[in-house]
N, C-alpha and C. Protein backbone atom coordinates (compact mmCIF):
# COMPACT_ATOMS: atom_id res chain seq x y z
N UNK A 1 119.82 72.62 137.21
CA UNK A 1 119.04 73.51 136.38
C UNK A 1 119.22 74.94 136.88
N UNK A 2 118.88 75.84 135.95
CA UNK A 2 118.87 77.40 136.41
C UNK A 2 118.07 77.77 137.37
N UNK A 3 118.37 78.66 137.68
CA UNK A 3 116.72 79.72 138.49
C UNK A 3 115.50 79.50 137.87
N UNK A 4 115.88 79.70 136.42
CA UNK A 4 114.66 79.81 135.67
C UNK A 4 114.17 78.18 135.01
N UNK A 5 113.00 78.04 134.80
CA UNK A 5 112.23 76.94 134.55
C UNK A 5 111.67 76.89 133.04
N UNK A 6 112.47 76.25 132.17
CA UNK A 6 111.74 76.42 130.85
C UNK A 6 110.88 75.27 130.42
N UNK A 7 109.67 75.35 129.40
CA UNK A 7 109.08 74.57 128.70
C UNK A 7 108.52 74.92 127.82
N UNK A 8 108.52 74.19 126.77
CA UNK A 8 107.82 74.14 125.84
C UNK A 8 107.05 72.95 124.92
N UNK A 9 105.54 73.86 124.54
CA UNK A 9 104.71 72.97 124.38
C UNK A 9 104.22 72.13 125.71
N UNK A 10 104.17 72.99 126.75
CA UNK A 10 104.09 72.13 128.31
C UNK A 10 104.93 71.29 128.79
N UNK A 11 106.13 70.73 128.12
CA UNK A 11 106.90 69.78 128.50
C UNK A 11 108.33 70.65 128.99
N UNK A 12 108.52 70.59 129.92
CA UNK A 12 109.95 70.93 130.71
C UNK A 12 111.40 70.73 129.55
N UNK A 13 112.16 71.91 129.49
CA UNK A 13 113.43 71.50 128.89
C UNK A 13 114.39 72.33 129.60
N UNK A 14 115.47 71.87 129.24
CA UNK A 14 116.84 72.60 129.68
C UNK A 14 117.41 73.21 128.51
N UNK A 15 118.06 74.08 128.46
CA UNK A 15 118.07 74.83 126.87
C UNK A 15 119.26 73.90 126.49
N UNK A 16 119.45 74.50 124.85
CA UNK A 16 120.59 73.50 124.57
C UNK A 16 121.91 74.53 124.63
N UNK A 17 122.71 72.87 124.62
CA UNK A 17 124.00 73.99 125.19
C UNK A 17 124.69 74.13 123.79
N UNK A 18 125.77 75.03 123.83
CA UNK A 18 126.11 75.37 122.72
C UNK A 18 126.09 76.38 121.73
N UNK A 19 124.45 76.86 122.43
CA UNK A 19 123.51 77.33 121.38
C UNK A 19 123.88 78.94 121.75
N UNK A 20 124.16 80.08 120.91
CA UNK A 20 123.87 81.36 121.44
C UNK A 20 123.02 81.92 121.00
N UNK A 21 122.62 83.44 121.22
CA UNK A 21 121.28 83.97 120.81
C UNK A 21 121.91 85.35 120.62
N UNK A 22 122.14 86.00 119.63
CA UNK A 22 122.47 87.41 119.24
C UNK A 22 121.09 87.88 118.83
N UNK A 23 120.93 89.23 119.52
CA UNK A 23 119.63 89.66 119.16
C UNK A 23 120.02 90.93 117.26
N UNK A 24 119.42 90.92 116.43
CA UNK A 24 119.86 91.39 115.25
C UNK A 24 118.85 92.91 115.44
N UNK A 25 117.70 92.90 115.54
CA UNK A 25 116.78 93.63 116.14
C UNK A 25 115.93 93.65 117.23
N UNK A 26 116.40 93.83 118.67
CA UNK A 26 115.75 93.39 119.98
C UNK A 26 114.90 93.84 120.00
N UNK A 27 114.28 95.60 119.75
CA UNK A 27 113.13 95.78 119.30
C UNK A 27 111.73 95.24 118.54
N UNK A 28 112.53 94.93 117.30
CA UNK A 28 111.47 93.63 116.78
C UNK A 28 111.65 92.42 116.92
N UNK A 29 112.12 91.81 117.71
CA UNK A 29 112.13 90.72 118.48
C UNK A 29 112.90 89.60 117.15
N UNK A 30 113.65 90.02 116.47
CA UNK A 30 114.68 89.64 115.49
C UNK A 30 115.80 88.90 116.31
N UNK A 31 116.34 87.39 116.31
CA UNK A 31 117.51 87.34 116.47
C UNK A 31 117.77 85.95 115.76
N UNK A 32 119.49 86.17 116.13
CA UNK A 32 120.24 85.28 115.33
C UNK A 32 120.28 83.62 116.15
N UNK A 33 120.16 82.20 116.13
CA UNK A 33 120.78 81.16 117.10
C UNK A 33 122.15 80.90 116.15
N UNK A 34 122.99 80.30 117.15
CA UNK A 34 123.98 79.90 116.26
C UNK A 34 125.05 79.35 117.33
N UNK A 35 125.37 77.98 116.86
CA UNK A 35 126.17 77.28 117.75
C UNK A 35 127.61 77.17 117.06
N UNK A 36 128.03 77.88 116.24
CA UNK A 36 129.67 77.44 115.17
C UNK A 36 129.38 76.67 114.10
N UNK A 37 128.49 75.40 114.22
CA UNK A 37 128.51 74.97 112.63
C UNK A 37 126.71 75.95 111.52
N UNK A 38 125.89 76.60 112.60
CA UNK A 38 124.74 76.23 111.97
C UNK A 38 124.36 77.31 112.81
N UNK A 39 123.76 78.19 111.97
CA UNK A 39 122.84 79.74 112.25
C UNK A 39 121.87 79.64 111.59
N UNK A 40 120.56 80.35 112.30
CA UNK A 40 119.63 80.23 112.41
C UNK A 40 118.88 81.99 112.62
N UNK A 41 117.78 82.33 111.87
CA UNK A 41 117.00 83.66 112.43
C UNK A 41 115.99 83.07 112.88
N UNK A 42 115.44 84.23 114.20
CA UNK A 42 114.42 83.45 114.33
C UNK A 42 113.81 84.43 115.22
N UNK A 43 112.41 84.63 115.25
CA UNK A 43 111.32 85.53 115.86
C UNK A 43 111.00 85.53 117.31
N UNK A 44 111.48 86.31 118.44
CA UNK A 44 111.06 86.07 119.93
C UNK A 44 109.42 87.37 120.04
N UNK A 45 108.90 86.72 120.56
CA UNK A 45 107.38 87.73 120.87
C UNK A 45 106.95 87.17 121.89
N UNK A 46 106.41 87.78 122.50
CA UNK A 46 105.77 87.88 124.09
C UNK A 46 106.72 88.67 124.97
N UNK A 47 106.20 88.21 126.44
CA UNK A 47 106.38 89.05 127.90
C UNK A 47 105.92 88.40 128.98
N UNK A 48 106.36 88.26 129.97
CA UNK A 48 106.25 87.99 131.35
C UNK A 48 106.97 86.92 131.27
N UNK A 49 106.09 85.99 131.62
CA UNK A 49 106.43 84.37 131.45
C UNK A 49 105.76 83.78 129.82
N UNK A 50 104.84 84.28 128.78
CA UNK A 50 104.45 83.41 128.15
C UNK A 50 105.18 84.25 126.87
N UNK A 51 105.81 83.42 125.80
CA UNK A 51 106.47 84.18 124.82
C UNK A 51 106.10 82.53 123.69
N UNK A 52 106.65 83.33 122.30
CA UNK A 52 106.62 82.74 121.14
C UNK A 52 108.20 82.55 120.13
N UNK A 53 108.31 81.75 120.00
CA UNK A 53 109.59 81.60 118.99
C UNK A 53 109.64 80.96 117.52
N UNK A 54 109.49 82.20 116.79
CA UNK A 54 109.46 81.40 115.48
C UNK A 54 110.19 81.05 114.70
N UNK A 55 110.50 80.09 114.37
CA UNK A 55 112.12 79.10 114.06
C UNK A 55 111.29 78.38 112.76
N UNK A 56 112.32 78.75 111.74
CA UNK A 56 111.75 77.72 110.36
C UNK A 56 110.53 77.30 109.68
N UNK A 57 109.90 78.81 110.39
CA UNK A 57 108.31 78.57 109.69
C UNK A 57 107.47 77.98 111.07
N UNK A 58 107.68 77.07 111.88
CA UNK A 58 107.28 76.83 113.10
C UNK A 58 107.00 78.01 113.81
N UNK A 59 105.48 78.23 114.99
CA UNK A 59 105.57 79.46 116.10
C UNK A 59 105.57 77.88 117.11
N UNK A 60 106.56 77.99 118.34
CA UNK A 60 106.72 77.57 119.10
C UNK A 60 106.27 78.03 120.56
N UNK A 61 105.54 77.77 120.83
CA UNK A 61 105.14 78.30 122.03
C UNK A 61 106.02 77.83 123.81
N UNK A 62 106.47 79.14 124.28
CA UNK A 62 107.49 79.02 125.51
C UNK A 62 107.01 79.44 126.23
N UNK A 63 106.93 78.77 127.64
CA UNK A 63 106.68 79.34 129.17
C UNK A 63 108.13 79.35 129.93
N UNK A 64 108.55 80.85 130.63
CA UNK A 64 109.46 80.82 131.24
C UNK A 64 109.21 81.60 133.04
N UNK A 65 109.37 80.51 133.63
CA UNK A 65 108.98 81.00 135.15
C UNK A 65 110.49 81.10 136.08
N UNK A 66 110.79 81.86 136.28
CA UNK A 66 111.33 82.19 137.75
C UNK A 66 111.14 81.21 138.72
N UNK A 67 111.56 80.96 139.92
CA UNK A 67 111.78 80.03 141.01
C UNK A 67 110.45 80.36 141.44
N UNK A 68 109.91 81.83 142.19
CA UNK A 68 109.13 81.98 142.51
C UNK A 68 107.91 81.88 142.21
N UNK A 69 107.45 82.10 140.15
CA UNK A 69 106.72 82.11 140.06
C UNK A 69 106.42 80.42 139.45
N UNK A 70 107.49 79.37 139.68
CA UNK A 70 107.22 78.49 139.82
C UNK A 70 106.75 77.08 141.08
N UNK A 71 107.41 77.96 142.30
CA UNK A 71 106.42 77.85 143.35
C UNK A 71 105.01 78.06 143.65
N UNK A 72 104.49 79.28 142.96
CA UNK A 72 103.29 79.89 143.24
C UNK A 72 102.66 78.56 142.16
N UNK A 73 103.00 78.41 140.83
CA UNK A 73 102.63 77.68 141.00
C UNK A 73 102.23 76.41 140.76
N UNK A 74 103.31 75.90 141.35
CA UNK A 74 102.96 74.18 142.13
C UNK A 74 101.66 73.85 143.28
N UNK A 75 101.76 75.73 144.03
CA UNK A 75 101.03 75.45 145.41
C UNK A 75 99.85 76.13 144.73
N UNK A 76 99.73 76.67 143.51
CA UNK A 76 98.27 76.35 143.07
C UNK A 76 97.85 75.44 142.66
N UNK A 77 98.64 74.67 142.14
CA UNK A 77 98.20 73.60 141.81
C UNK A 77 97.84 72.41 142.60
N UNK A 78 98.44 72.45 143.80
CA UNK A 78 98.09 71.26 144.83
C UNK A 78 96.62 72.22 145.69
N UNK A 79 96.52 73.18 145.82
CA UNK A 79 95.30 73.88 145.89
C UNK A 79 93.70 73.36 145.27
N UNK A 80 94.11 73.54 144.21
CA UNK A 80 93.11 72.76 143.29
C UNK A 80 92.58 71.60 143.59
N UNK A 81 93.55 70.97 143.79
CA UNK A 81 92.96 69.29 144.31
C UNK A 81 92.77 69.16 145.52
N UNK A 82 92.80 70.11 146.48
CA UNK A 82 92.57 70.20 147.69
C UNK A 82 91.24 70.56 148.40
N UNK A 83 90.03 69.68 148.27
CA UNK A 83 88.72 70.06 148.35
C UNK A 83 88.45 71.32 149.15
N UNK A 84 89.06 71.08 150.43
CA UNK A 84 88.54 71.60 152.00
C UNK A 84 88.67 73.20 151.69
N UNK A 85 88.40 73.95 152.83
CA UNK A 85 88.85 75.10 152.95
C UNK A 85 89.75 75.42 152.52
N UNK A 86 89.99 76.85 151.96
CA UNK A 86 92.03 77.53 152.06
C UNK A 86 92.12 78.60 152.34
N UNK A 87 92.72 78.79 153.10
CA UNK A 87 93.50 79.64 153.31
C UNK A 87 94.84 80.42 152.16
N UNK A 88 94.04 81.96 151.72
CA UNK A 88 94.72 82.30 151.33
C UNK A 88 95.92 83.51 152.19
N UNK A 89 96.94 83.41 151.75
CA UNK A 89 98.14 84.04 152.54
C UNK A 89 98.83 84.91 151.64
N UNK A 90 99.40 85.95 152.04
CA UNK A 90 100.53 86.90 151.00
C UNK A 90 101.61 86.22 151.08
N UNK A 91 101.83 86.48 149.36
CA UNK A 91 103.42 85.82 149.36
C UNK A 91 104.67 86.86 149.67
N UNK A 92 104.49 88.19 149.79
CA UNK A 92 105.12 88.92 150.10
C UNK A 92 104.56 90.08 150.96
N UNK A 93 105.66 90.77 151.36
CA UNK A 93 104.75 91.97 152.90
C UNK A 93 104.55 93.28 152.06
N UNK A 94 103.90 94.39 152.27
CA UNK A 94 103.53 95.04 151.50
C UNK A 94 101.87 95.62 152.44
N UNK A 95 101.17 96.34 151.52
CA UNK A 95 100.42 96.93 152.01
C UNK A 95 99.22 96.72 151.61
N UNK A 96 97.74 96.54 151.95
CA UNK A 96 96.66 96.09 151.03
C UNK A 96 96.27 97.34 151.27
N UNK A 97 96.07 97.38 149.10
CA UNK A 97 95.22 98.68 148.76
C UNK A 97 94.30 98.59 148.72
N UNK A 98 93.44 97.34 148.43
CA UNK A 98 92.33 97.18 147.89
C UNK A 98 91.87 95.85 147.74
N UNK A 99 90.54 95.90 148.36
CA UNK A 99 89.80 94.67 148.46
C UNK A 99 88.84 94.39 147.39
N UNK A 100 88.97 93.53 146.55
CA UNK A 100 87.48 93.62 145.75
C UNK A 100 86.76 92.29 146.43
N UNK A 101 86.46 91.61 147.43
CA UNK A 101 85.68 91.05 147.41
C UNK A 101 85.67 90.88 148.64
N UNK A 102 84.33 90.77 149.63
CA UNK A 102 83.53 90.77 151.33
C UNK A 102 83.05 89.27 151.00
N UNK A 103 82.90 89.22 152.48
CA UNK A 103 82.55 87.71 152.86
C UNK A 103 81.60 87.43 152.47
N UNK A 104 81.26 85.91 151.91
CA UNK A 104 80.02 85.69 151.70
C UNK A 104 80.00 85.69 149.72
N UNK A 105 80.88 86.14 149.22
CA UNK A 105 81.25 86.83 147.87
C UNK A 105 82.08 84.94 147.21
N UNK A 106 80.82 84.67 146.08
CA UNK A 106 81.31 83.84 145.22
C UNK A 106 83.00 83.82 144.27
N UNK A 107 83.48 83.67 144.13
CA UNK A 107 84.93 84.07 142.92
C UNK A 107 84.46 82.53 142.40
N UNK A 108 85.53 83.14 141.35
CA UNK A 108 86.09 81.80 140.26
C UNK A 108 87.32 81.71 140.25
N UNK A 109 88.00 80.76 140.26
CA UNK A 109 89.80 80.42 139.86
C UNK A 109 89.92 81.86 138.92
N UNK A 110 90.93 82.16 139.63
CA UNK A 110 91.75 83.16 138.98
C UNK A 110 91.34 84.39 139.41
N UNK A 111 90.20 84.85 139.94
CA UNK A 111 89.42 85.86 140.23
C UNK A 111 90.62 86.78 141.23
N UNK A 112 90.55 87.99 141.17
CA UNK A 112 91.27 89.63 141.57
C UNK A 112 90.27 89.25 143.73
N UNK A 113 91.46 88.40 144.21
CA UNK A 113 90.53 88.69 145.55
C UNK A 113 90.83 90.50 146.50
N UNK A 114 92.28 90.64 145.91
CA UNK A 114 92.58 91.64 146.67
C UNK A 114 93.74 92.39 146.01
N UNK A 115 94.66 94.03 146.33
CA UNK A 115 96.15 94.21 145.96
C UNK A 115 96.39 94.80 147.19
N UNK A 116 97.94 93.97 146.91
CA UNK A 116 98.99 94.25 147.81
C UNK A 116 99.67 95.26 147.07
N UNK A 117 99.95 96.38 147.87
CA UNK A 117 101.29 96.92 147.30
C UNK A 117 102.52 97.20 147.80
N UNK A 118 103.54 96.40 147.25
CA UNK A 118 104.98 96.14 147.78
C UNK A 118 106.18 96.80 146.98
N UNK A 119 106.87 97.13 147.32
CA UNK A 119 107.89 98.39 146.70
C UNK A 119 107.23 98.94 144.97
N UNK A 120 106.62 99.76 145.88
CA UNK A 120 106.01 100.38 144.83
C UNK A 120 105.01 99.85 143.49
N UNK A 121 104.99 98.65 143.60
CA UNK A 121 104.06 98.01 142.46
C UNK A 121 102.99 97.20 143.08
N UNK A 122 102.26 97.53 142.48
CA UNK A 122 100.80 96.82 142.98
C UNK A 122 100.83 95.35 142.27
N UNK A 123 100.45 94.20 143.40
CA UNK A 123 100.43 93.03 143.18
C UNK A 123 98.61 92.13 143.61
N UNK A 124 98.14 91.94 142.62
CA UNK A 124 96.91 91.42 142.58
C UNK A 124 97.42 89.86 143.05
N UNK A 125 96.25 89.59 144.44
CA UNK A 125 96.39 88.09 144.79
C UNK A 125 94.98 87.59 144.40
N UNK A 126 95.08 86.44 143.47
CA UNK A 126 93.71 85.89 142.55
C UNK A 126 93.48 85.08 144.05
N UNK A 127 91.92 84.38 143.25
CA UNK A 127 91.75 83.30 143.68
C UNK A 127 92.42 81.95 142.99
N UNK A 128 92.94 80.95 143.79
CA UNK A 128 93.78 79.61 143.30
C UNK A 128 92.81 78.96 142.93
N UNK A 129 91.54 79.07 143.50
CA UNK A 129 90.02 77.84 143.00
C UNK A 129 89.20 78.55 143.27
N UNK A 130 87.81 78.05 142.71
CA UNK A 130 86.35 78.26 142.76
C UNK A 130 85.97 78.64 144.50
N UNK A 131 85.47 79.34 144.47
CA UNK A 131 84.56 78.89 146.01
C UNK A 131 84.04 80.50 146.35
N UNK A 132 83.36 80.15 147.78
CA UNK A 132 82.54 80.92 148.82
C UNK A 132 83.71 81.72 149.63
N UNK A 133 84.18 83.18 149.45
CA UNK A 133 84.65 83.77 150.80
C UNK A 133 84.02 83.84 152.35
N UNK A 134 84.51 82.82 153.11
CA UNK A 134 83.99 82.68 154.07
C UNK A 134 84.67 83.89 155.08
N UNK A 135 85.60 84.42 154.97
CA UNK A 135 86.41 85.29 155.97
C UNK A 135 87.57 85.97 155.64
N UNK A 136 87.41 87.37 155.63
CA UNK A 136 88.22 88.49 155.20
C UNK A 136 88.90 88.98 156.60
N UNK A 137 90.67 88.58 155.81
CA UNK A 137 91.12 89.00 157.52
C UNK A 137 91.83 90.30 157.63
N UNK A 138 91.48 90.97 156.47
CA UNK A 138 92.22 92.12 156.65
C UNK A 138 91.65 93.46 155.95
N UNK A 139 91.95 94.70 156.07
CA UNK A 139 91.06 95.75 155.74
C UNK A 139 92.40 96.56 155.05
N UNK A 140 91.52 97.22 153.82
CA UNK A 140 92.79 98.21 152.63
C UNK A 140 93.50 98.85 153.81
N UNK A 141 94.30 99.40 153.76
CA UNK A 141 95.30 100.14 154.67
C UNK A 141 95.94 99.40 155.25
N UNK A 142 96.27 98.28 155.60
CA UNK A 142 96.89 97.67 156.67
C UNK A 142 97.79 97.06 156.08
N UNK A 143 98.79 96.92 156.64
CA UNK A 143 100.29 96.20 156.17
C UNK A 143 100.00 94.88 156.67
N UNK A 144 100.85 94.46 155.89
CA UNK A 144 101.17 92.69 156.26
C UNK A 144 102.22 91.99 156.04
N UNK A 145 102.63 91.09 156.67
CA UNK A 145 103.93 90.23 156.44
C UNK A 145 103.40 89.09 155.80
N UNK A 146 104.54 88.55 155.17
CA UNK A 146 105.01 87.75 154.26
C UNK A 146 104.31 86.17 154.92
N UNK A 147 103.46 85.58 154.28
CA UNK A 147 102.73 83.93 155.03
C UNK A 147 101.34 84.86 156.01
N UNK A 148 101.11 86.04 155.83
CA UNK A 148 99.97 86.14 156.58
C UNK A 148 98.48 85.50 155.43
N UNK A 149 97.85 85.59 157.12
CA UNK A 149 96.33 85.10 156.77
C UNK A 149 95.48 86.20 155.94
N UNK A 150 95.33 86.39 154.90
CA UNK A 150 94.49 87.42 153.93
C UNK A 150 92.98 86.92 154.10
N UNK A 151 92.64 86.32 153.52
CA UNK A 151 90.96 85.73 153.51
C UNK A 151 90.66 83.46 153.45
N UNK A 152 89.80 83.28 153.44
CA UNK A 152 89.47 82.11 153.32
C UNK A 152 88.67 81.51 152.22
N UNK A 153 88.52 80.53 151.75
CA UNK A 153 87.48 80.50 150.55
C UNK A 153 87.02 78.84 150.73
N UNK A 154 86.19 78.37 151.01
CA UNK A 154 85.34 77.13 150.94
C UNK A 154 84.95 77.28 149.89
């Protein structure tokens, strides 16, 4: 498989082969499929990882992740089912700008615990699950490497 990780409708695919994609208007997200016997127009919309493809009157819904952001997450996902404590860690080194949340501080899955900022772009690390910040290990200004200890959450 590629770098990249496709699915759709939640189910994992490998694209088809054969198939090309001429964009007719990349701006409006216009393009052509077409494998030699059989062309096709068809509508691309979205950004990041979550996009839409509308093919034959169908909107198809596509998730496309990167290696990395398909690591992040698997190990949220085994997070989740992981009652105990966690330890959250940076996935990359960079600098913390900003803390939004002190010990003792409830979150919810998904919740803004902190930003890193690493070549130049600011990177928000959520919370992976529900819980109690039991321990903040680091203060805005301070750099950090890559697998460090950021905070804790019971």
């Amino acid at each position: 498989m590629s770098e990249l990780e496709l699915s759709v409708d939640g189910a994992p695919v490998e694209p088809a082969s054969g198939w090309t994609l001429t964009w007719l208007d990349a701006d409006a997200g216009v393009a052509r499929l077409d494998n030699g016997s059989q062309s096709m127009v068809c509508l691309v919309e979205g950004a990041g990882m979550d996009w839409t493809v509308t093919l034959r009157g169908r909107r198809i819904p596509v998730v496309v992740r990167s290696w990395r952001e398909r690591v992040l997450a698997d190990a949220e996902s085994a997070s989740r089912r992981h009652g105990g404590p966690i330890e959250v860690r940076a996935t990359l080194p960079g600098l913390v700008v900003a803390l939004a949340v002190r010990e003792g501080d409830e979150v919810a899955a998904g919740a803004t615990l902190l930003t890193i900022e690493a070549m130049k772009m600011q990177n928000e690390v959520r919370a992976p699950r529900a819980g109690r910040v039991v321990a903040v290990g680091v203060v805005a200004g301070q750099a950090v490497a890559a697998g460090a200890s950021l905070l804790r959450i019971e």
